[in-house]
PDB file of N, CA and C in Angstrom:
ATOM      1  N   UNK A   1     -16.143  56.083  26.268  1.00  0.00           N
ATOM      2  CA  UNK A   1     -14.949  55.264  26.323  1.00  0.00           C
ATOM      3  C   UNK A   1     -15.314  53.811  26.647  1.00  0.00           C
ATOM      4  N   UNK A   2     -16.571  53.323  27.396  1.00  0.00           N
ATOM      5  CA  UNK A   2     -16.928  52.377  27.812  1.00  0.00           C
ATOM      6  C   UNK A   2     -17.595  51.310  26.837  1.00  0.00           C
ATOM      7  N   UNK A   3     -17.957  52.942  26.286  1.00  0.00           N
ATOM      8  CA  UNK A   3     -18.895  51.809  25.070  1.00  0.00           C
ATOM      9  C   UNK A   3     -17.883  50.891  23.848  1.00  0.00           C
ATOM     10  N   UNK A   4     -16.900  52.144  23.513  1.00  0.00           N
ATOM     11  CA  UNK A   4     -15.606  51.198  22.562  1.00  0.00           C
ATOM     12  C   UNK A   4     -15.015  50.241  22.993  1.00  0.00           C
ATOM     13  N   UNK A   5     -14.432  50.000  24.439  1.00  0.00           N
ATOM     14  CA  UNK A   5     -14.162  48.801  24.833  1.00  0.00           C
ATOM     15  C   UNK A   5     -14.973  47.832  24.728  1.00  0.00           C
ATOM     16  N   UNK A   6     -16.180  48.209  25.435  1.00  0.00           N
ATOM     17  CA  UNK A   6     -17.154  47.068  25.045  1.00  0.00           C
ATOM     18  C   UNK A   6     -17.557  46.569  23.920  1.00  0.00           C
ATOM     19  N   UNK A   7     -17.451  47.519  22.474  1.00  0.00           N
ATOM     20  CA  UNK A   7     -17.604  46.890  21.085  1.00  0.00           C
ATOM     21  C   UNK A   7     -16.415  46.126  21.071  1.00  0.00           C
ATOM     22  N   UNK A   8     -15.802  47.124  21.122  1.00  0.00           N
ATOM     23  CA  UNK A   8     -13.674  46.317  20.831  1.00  0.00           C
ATOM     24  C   UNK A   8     -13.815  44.749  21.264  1.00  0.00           C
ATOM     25  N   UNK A   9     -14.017  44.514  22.548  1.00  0.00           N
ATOM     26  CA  UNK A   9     -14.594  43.282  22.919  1.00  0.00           C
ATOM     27  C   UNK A   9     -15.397  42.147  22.356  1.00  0.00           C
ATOM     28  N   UNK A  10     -16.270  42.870  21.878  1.00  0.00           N
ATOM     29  CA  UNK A  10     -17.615  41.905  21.608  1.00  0.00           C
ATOM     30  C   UNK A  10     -16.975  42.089  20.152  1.00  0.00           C
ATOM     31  N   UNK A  11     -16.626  42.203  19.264  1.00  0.00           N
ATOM     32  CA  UNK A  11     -16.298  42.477  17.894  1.00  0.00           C
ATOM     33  C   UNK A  11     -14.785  40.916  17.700  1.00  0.00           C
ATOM     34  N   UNK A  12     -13.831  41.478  19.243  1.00  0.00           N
ATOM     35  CA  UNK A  12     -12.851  40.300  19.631  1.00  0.00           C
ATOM     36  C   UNK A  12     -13.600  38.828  19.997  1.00  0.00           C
ATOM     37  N   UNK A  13     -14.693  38.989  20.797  1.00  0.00           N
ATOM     38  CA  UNK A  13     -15.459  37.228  21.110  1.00  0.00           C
ATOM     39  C   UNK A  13     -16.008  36.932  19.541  1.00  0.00           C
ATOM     40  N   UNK A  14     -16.397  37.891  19.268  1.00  0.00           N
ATOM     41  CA  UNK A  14     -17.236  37.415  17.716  1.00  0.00           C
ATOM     42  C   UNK A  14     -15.844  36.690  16.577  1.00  0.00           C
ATOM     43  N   UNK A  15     -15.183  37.440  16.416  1.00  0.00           N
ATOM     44  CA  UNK A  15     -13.769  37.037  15.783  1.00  0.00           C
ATOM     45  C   UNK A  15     -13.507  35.519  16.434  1.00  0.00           C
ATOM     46  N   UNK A  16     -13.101  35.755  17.426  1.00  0.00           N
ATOM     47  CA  UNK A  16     -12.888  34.208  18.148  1.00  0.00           C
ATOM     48  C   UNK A  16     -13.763  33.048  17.994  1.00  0.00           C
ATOM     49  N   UNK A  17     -15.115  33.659  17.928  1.00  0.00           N
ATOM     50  CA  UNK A  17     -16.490  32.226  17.847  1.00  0.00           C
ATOM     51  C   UNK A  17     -15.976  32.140  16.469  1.00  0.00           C
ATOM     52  N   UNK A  18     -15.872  32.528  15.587  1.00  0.00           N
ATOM     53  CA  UNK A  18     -15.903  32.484  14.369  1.00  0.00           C
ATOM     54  C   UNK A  18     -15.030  31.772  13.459  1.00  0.00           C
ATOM     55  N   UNK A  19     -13.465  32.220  14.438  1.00  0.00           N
ATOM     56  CA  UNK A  19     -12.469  31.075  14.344  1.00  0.00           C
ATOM     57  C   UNK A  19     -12.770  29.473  14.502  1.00  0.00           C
ATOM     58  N   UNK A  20     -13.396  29.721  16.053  1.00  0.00           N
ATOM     59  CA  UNK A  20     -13.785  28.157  16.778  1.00  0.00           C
ATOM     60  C   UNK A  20     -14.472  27.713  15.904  1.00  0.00           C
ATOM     61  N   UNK A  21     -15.505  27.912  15.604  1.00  0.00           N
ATOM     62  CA  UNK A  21     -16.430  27.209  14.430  1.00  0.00           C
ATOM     63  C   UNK A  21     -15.816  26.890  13.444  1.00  0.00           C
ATOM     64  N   UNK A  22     -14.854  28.137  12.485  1.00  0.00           N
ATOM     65  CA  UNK A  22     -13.865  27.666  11.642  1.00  0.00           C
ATOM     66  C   UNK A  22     -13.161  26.185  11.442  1.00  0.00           C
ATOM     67  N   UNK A  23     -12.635  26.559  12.609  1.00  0.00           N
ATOM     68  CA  UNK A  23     -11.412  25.535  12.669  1.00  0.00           C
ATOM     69  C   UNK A  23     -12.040  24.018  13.094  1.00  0.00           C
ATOM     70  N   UNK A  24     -13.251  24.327  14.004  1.00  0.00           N
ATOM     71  CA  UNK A  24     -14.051  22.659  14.033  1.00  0.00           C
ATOM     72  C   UNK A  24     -14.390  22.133  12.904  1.00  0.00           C
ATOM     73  N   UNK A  25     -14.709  23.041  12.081  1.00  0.00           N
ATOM     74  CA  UNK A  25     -15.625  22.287  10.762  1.00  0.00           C
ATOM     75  C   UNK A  25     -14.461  22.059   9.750  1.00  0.00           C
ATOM     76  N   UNK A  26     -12.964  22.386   9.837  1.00  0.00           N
ATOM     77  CA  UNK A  26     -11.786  22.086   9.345  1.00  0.00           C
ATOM     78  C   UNK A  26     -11.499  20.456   9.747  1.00  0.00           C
ATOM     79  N   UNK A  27     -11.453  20.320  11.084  1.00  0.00           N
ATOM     80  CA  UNK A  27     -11.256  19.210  11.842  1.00  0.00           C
ATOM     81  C   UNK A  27     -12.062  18.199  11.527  1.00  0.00           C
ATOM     82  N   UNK A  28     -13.287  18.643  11.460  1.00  0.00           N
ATOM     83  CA  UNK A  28     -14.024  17.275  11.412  1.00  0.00           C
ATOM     84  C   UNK A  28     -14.213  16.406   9.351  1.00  0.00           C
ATOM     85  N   UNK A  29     -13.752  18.021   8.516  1.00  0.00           N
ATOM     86  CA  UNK A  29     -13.854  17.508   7.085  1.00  0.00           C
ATOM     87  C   UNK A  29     -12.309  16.440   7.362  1.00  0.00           C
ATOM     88  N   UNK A  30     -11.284  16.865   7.969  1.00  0.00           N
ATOM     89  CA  UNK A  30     -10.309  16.311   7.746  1.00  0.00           C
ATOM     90  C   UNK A  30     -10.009  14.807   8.647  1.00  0.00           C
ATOM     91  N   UNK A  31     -10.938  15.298   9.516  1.00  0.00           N
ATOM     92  CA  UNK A  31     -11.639  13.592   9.961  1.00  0.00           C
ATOM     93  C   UNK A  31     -11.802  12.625   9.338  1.00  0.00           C
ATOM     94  N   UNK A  32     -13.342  13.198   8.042  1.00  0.00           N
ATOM     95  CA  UNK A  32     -13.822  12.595   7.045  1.00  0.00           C
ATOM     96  C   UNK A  32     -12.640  12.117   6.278  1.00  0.00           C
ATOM     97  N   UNK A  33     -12.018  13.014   5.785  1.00  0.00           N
ATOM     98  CA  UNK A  33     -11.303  12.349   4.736  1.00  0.00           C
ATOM     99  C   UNK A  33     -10.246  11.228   5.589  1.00  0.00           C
ATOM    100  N   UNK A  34     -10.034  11.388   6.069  1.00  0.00           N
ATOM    101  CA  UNK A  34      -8.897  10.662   6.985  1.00  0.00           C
ATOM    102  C   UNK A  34      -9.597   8.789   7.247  1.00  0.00           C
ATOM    103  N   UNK A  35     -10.606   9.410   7.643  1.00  0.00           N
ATOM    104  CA  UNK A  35     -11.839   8.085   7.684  1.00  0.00           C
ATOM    105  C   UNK A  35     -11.717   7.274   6.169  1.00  0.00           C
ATOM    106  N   UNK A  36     -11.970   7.850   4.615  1.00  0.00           N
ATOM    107  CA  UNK A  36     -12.342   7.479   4.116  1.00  0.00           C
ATOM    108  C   UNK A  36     -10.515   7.166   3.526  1.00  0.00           C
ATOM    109  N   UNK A  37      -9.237   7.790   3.602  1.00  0.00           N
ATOM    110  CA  UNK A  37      -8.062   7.460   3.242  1.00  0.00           C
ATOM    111  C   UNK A  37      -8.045   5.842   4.069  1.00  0.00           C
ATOM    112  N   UNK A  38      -8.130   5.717   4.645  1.00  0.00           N
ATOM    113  CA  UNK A  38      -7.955   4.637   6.018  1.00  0.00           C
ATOM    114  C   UNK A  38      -8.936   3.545   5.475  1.00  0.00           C
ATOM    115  N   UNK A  39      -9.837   3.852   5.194  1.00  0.00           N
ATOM    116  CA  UNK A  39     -10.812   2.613   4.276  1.00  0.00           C
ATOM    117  C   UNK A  39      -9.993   2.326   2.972  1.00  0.00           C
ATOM    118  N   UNK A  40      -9.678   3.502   2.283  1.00  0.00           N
ATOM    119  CA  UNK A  40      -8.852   2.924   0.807  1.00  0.00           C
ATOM    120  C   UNK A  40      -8.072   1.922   1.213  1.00  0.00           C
ATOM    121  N   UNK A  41      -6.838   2.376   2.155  1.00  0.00           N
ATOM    122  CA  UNK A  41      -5.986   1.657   2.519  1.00  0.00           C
ATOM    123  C   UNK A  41      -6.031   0.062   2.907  1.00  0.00           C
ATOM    124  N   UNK A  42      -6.926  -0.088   3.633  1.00  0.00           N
ATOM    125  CA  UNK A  42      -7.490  -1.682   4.449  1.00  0.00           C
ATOM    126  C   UNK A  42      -8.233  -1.736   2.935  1.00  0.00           C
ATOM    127  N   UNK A  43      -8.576  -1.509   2.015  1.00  0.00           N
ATOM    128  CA  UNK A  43      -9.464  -2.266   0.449  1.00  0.00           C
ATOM    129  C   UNK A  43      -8.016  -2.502  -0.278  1.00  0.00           C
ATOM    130  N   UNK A  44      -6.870  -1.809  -0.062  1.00  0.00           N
ATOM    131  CA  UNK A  44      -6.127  -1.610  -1.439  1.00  0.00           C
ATOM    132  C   UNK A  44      -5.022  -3.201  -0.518  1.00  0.00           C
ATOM    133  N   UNK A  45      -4.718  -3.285   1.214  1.00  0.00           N
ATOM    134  CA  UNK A  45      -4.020  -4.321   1.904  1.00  0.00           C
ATOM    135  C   UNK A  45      -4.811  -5.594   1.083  1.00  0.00           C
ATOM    136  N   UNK A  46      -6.290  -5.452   1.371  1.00  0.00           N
ATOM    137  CA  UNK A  46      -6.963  -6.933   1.058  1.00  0.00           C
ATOM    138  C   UNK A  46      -6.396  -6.826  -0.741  1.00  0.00           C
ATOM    139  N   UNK A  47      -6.745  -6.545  -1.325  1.00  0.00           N
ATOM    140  CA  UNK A  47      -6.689  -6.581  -2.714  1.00  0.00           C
ATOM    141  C   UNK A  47      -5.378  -6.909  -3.089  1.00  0.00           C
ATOM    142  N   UNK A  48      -4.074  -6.376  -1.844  1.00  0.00           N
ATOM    143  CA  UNK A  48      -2.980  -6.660  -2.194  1.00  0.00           C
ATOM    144  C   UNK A  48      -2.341  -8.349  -1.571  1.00  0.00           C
ATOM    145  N   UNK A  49      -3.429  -8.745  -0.656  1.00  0.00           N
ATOM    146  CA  UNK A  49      -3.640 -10.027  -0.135  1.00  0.00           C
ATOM    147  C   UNK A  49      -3.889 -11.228  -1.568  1.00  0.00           C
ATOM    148  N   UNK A  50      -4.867 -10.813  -1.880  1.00  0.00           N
ATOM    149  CA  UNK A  50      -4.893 -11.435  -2.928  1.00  0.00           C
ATOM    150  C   UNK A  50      -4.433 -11.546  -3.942  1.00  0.00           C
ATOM    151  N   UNK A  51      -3.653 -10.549  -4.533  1.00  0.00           N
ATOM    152  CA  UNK A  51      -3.074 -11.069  -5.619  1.00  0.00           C
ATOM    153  C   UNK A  51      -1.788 -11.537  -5.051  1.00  0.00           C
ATOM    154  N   UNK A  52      -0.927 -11.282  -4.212  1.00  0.00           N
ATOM    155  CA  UNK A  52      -0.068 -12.109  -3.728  1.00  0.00           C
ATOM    156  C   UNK A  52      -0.565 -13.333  -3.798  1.00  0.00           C
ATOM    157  N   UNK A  53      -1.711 -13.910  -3.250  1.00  0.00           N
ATOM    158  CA  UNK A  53      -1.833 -15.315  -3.698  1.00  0.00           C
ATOM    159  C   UNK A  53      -2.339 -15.984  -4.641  1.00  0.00           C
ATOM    160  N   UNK A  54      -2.786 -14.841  -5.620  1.00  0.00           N
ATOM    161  CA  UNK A  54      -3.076 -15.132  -6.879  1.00  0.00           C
ATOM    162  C   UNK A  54      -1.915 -15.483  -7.774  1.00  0.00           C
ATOM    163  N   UNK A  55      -0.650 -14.516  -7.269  1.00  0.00           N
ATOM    164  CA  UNK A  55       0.518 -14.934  -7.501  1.00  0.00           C
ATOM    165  C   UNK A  55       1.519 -16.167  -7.419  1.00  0.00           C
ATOM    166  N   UNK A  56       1.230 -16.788  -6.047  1.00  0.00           N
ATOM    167  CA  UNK A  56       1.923 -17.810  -5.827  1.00  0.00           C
ATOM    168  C   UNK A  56       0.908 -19.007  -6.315  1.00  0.00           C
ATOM    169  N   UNK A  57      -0.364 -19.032  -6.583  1.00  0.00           N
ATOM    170  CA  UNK A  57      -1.342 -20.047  -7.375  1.00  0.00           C
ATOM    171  C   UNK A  57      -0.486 -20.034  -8.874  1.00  0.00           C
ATOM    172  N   UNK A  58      -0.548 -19.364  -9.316  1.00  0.00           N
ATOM    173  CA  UNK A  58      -0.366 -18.818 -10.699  1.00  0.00           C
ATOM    174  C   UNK A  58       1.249 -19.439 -10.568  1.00  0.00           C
ATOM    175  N   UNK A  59       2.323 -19.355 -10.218  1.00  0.00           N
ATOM    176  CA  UNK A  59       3.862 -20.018  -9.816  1.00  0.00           C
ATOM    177  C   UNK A  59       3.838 -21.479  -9.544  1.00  0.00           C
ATOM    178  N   UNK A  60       2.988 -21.970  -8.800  1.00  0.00           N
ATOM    179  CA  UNK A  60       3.014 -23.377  -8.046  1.00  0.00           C
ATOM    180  C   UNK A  60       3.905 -23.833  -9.022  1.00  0.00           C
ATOM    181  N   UNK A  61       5.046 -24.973  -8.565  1.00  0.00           N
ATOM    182  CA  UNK A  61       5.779 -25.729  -9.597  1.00  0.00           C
ATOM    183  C   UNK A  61       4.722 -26.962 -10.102  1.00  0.00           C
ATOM    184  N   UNK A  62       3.982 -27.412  -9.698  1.00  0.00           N
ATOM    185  CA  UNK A  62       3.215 -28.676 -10.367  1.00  0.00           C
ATOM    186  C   UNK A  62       2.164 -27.785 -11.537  1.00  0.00           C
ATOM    187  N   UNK A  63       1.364 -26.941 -11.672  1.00  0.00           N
ATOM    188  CA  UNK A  63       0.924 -26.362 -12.396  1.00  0.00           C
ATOM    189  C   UNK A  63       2.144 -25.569 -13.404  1.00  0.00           C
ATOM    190  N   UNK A  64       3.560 -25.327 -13.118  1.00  0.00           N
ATOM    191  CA  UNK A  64       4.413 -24.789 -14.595  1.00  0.00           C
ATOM    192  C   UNK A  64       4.660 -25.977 -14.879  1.00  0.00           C
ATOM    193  N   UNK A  65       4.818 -27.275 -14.431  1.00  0.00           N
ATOM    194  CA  UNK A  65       5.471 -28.652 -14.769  1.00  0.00           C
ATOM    195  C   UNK A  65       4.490 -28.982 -15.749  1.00  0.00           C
ATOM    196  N   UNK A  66       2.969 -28.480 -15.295  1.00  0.00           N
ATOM    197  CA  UNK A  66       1.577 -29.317 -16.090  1.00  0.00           C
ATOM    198  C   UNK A  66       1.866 -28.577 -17.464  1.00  0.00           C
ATOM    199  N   UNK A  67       1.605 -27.305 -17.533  1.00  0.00           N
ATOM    200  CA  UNK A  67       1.861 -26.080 -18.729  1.00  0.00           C
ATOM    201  C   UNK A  67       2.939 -26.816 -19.487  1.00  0.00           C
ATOM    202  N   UNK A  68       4.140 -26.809 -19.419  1.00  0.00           N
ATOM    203  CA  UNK A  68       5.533 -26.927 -19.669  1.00  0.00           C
ATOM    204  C   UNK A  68       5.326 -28.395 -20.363  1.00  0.00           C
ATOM    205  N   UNK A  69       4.859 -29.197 -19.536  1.00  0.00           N
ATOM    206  CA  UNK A  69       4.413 -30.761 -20.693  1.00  0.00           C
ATOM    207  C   UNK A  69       3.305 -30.583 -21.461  1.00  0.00           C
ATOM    208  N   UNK A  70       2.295 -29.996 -21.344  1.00  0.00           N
ATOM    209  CA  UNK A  70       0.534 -30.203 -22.095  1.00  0.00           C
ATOM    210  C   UNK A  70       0.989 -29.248 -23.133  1.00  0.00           C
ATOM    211  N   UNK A  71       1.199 -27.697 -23.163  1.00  0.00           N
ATOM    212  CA  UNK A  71       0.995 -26.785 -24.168  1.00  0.00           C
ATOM    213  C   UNK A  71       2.642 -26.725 -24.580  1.00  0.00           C
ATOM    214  N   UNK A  72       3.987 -26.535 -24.156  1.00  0.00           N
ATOM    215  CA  UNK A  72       5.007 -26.730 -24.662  1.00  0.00           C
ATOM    216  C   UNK A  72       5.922 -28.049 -24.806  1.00  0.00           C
ATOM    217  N   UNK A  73       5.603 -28.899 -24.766  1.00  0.00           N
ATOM    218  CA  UNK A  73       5.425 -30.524 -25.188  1.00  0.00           C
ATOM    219  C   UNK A  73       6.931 -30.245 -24.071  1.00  0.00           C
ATOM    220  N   UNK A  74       7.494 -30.075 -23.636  1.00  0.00           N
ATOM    221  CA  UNK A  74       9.032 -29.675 -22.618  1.00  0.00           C
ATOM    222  C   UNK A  74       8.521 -31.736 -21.779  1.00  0.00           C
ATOM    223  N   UNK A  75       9.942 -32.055 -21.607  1.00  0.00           N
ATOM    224  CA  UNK A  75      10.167 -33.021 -20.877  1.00  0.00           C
ATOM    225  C   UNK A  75      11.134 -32.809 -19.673  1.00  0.00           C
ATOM    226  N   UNK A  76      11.643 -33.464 -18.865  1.00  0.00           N
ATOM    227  CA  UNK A  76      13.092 -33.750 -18.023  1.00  0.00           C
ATOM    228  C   UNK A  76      14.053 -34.628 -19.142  1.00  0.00           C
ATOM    229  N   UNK A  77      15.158 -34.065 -19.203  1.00  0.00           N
ATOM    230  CA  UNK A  77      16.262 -35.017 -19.861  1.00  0.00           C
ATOM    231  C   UNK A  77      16.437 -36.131 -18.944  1.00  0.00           C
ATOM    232  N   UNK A  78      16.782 -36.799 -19.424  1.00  0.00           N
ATOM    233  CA  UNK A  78      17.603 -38.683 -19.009  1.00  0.00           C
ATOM    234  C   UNK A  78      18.860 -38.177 -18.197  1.00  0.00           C
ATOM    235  N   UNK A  79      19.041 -39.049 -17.116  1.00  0.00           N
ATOM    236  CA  UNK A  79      20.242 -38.818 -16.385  1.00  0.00           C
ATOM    237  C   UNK A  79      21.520 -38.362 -17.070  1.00  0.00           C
ATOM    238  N   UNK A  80      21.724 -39.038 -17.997  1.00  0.00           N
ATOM    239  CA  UNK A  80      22.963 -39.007 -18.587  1.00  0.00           C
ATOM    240  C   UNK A  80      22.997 -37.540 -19.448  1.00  0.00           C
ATOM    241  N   UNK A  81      22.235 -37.190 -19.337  1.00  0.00           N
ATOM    242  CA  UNK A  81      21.687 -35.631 -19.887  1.00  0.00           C
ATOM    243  C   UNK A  81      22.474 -34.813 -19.486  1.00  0.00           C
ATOM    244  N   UNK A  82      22.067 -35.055 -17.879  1.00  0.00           N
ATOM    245  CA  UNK A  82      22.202 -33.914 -16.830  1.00  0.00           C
ATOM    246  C   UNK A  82      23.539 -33.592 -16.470  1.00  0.00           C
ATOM    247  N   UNK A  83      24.167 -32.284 -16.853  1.00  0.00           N
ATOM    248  CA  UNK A  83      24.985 -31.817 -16.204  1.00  0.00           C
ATOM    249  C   UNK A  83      24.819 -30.976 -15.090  1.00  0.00           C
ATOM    250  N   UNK A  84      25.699 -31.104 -13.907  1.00  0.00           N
ATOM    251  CA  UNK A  84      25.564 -29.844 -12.750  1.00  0.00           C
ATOM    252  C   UNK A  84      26.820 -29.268 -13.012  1.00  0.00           C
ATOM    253  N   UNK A  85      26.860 -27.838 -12.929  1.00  0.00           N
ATOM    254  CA  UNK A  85      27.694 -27.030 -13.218  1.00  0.00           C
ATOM    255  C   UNK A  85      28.282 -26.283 -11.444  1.00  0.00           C
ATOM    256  N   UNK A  86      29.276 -26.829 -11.060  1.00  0.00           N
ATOM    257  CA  UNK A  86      29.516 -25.969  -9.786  1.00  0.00           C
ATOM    258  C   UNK A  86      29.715 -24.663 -10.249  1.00  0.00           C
ATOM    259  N   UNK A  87      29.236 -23.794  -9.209  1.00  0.00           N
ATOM    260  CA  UNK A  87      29.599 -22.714  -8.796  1.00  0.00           C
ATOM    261  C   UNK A  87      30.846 -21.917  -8.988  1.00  0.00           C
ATOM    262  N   UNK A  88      31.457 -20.829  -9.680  1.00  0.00           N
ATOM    263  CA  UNK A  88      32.865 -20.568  -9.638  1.00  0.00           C
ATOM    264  C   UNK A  88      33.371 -19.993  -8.683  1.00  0.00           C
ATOM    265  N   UNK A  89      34.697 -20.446  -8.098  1.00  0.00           N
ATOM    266  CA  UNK A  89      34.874 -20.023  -7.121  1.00  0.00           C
ATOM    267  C   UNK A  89      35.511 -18.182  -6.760  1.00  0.00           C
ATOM    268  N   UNK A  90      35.033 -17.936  -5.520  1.00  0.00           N
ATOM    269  CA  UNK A  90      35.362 -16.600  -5.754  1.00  0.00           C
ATOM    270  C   UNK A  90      37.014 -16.358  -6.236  1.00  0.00           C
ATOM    271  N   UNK A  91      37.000 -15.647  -6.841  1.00  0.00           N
ATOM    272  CA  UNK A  91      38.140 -14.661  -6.897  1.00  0.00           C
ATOM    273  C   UNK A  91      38.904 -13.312  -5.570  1.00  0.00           C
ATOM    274  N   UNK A  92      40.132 -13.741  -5.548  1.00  0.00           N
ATOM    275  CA  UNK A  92      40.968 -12.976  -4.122  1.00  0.00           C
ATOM    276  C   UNK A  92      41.374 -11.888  -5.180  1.00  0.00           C
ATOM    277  N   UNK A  93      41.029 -10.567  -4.232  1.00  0.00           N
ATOM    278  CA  UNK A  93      41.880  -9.635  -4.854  1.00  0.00           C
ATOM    279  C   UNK A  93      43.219  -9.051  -4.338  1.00  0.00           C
ATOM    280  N   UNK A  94      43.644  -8.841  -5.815  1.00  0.00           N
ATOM    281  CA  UNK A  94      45.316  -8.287  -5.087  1.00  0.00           C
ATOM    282  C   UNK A  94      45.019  -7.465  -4.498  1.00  0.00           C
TER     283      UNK A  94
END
């Protein structure tokens, strides 16, 4: 009777080491990846750094003003050109 408990036992610690080891070497792959998600992330922020200001380079109004005269010959009209159009005013509802 002594001896089955004692397998029963040792058969239960073996099960258990086996888990523990399991589940560490779970932990630490999901470490890894976690490590290497977290690097994408801080490459994909910078990359998104830059084209935001690749963006607003690329917008500047003195560089569409330069474009807009050199390659589409575009001018400013003459004062007397210029109309300003106000705003319409809102509408009340019944």
């Amino acid at each position: 009777m002594m001896v089955r408990l004692t397998l029963l036992l040792l058969a239960v610690l073996m099960a258990c080491g086996l888990s523990l080891v399991s589940s560490q070497h779970k932990a630490r792959k999901l470490y890894v990846e976690l490590q290497k998600e977290q690097e994408l992330a801080r490459q994909l922020d910078v990359e998104w750094g830059q084209l935001q200001l690749e963006q607003s380079t690329w917008a500047m109004h003195g560089r569409v003003e330069k474009i807009a005269i050199q390659k589409l010959d575009m001018r400013v009209p003459p004062h007397a050109r210029i109309q300003v159009v106000p705003p319409a005013a809102p509408q009340s509802k019944p």
